[in-house]
Structure formats: structure tokens, C-alpha cells
Protein backbone atom coordinates (compact mmCIF):
# COMPACT_ATOMS: atom_id res chain seq x y z
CA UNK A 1 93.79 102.98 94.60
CA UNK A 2 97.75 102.98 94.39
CA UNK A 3 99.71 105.98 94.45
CA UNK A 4 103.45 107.07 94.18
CA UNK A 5 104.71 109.90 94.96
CA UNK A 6 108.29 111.89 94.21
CA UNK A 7 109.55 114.25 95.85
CA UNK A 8 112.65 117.17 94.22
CA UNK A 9 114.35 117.40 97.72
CA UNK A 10 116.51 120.28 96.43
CA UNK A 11 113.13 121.82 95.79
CA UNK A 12 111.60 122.00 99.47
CA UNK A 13 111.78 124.66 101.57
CA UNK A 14 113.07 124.04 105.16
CA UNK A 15 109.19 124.75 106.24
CA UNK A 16 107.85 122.27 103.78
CA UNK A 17 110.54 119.77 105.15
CA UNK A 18 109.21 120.24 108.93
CA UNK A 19 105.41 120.22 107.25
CA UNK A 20 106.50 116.72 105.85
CA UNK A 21 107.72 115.35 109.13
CA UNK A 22 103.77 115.23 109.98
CA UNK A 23 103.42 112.16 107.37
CA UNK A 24 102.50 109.02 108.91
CA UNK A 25 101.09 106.05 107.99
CA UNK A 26 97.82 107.48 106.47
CA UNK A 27 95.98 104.98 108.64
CA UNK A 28 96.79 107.03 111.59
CA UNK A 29 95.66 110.15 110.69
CA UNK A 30 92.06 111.05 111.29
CA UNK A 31 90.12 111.62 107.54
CA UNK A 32 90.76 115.79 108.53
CA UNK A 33 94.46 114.74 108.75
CA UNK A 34 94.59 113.33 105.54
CA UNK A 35 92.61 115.69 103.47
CA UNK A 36 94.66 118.75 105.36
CA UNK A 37 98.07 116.41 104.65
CA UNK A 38 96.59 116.41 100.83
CA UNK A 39 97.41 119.56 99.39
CA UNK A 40 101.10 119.81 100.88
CA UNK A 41 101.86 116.64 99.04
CA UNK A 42 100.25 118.43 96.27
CA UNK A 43 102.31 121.24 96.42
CA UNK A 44 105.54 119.42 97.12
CA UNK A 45 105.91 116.66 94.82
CA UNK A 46 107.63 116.72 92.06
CA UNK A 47 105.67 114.05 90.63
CA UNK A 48 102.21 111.84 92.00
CA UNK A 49 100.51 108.84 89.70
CA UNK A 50 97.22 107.79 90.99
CA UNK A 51 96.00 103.79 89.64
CA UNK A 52 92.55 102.98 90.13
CA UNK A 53 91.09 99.42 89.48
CA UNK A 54 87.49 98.21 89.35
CA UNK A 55 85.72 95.55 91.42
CA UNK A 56 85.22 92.84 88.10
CA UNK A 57 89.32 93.73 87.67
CA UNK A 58 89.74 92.79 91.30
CA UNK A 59 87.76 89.71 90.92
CA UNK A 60 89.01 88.28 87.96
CA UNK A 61 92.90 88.59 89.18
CA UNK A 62 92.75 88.82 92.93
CA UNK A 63 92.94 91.92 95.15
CA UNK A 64 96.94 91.38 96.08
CA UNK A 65 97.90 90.69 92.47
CA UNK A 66 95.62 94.15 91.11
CA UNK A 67 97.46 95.61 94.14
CA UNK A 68 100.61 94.88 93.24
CA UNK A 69 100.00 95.89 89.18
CA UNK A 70 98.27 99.39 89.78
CA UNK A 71 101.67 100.16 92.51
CA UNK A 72 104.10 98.86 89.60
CA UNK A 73 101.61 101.21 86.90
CA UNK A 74 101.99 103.91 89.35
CA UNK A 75 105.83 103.54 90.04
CA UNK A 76 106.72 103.19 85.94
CA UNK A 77 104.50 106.90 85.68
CA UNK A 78 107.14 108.49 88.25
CA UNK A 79 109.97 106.44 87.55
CA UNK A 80 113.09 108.44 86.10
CA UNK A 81 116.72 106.70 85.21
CA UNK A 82 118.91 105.98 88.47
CA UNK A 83 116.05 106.68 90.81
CA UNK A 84 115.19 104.40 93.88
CA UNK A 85 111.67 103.17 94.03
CA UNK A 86 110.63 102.45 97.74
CA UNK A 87 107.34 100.28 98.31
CA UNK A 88 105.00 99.28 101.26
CA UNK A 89 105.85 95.93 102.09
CA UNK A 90 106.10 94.15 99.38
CA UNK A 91 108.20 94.25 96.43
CA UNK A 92 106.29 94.80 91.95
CA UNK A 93 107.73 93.18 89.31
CA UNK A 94 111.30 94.75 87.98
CA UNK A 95 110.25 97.70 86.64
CA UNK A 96 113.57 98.77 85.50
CA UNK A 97 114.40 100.57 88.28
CA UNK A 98 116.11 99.43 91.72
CA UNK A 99 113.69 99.12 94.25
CA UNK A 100 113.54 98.37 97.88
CA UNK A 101 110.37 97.15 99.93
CA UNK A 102 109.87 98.54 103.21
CA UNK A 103 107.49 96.38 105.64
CA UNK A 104 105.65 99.19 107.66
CA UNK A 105 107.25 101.75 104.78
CA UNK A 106 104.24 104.15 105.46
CA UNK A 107 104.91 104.57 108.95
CA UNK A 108 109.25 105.11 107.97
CA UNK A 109 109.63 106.62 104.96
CA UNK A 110 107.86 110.12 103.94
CA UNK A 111 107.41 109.35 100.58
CA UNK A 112 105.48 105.92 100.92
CA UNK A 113 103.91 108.07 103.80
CA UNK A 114 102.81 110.44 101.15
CA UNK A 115 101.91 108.28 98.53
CA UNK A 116 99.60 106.79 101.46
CA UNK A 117 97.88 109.93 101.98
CA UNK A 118 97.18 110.90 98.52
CA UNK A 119 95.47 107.13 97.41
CA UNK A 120 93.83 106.98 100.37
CA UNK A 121 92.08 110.51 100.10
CA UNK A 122 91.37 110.09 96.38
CA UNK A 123 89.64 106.90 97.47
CA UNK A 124 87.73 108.68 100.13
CA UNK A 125 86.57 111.57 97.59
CA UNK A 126 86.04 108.55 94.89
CA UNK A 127 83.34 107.17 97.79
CA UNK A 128 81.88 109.78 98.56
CA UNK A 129 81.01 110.66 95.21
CA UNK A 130 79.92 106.68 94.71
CA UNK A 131 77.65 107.88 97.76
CA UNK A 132 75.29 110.25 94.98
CA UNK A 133 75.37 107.72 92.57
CA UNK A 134 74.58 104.61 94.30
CA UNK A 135 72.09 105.59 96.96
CA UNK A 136 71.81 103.14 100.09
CA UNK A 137 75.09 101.87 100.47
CA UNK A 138 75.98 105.15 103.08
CA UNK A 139 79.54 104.91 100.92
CA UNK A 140 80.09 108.70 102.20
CA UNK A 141 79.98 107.22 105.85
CA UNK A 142 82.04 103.90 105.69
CA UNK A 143 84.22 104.82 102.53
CA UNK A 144 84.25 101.25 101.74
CA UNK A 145 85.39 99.65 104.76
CA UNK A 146 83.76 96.62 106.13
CA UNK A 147 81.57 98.31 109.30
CA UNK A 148 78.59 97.09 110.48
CA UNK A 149 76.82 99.50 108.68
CA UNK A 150 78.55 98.73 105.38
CA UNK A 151 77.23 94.72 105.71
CA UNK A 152 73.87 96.11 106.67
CA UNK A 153 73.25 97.83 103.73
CA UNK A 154 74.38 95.18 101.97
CA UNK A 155 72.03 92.99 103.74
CA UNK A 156 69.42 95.43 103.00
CA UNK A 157 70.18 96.20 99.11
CA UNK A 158 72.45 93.44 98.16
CA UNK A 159 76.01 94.57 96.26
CA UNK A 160 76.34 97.38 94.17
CA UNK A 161 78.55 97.56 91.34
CA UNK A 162 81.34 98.46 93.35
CA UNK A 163 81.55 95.63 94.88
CA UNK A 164 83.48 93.01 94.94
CA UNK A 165 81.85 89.38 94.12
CA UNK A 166 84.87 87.51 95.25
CA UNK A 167 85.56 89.48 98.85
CA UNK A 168 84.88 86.75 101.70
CA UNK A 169 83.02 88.68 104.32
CA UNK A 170 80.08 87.52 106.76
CA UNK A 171 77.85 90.38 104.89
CA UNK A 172 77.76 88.10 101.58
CA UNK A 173 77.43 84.88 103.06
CA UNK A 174 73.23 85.50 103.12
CA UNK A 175 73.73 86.85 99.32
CA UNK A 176 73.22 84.77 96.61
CA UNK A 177 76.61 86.20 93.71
């Protein structure tokens, strides 16, 4: 998931302003964080894009190159002349707008903070609905991260179709792909 994320600062109240001081790098708030974070960005932005890529997408092209892509498909759905397009660390191709990258940009900027919180809880929602439709995996619990119990149930199961055939990890090493 990639997500941006603009914001009509004229718009915001000075309460919505303080509410917004709260964003963080989404990886430091707790999954309650996040999903209470979620609506305020709702409410706030002027305008959100949400890219999602599939595991065979991710495979054929590489995970930092379908990375890159679904930020710069997400930026060009925001985008409007003479704005400033801020990323997390690293830079998409000209998209006709100036941009800046920000290395740790989630944990500085409130915007890349926001656009943080929104992919990452549409990914968690995405799992946990993968969880119902591809029993065994416990998606609900890990969300797709790579815990013990994730490579377990892959041990157990094998991949599902949300996997990814190309990720190097000690859970597909026993798996013929």
C-alpha cells in the first residue's frame, strides 16, 4: 500500500492542528493509535490516494521499484500545479511537480506522517479481511509481517496467494516456489 495525503491548511481548525501534532511515524503508534489517528486524517485532508499492488506485481518488478510506482501513482492523484510533493526517503520519478525526499519524513513531516497512517491501516483492514478468505495464515494476527507465527503457518500450509514468491525469508527456504 502507498498513500498520499494533502492537507488545505487554511481549512484546519486550531483543534485539528493540535490533533495533527499526534502524527508520528505510523510505526510508532500502537494498531489503536493508528486506526483512532484514521478518521482525523479522514476528516482533514483535503485530498488522500490509496495504491495497492499484488504479490505476482511485486514479483515480477521488485518490491522497491512497485514501491516507488504505487507512491508516484498516488502523488500524480493529489498532485495540483505549484504544489510541493514531500516523500519518505526516497525520491519517484518527475512527476511534474517539485518534490523533496525526506529520510525519516514520517517521523518530521505531518503529512508523510499522515499518509503513513492511512496506508498502513488500509493494509491492516486489507489483512484482516485476507484473514476470512484465506483461512490458516492467522493474517488478522500478524497483518503480514514476518513473525514467527507468520513462517509457521507458512510452514504448515505453504504460501497463499498473497504471497510473495520472490521474498527471501527463512520461512520459504523449506518451500519448494
Amino acid at each position: 500500500m502507498a498513500a498520499a495525503v494533502v492537507f488545505d491548511y487554511e481549512r484546519l481548525s486550531a483543534l485539528d492542528i493540535g490533533l495533527l501534532a499526534q502524527l508520528d511515524d505510523s510505526k510508532r503508534h500502537s494498531a489503536e493509535a493508528r486506526e483512532a489517528l484514521y478518521p482525523l486524517v479522514m476528516r482533514t485532508a483535503a485530498r488522500i490516494a490509496v495504491v495497492s499492488r499484488c504479490a505476482r506485481g511485486i514479483d515480477r518488478r521488485g518490491l522497491h521499484k512497485t514501491n516507488l510506482a504505487a507512491l508516484e501513482d498516488a502523488l500524480r492523484r493529489v498532485a495540483s500545479p505549484g504544489c510541493m510533493c514531500l516523500t519518505d526517503g526516497f525520491a519517484v520519478t518527475p512527476t511534474g511537480h517539485e518534490q523533496r525526499a525526506i529520510v525519516g519524513g514520517d517521523g518530521k513531516s505531518a503529512v508523510i506522517a499522515a499518509a503513513s497512517v492511512v496506508a498502513k491501516v488500509t493494509r491492516d483492514r486489507y489483512m484482516r479481511r485476507a484473514d476470512a478468505l484465506h483461512p490458516g495464515w492467522e493474517f488478522a494476527k500478524h497483518v503480514g509481517y514476518s513473525t514467527p507465527e507468520h513462517r509457521e503457518a507458512i510452514a504448515r500450509h505453504g504460501v497463499s496467494p498473497l504471497h510473495r514468491l520472490s521474498f527471501q525469508s527463512t520461512a520459504y527456504q523449506q518451500l519448494s516456489l
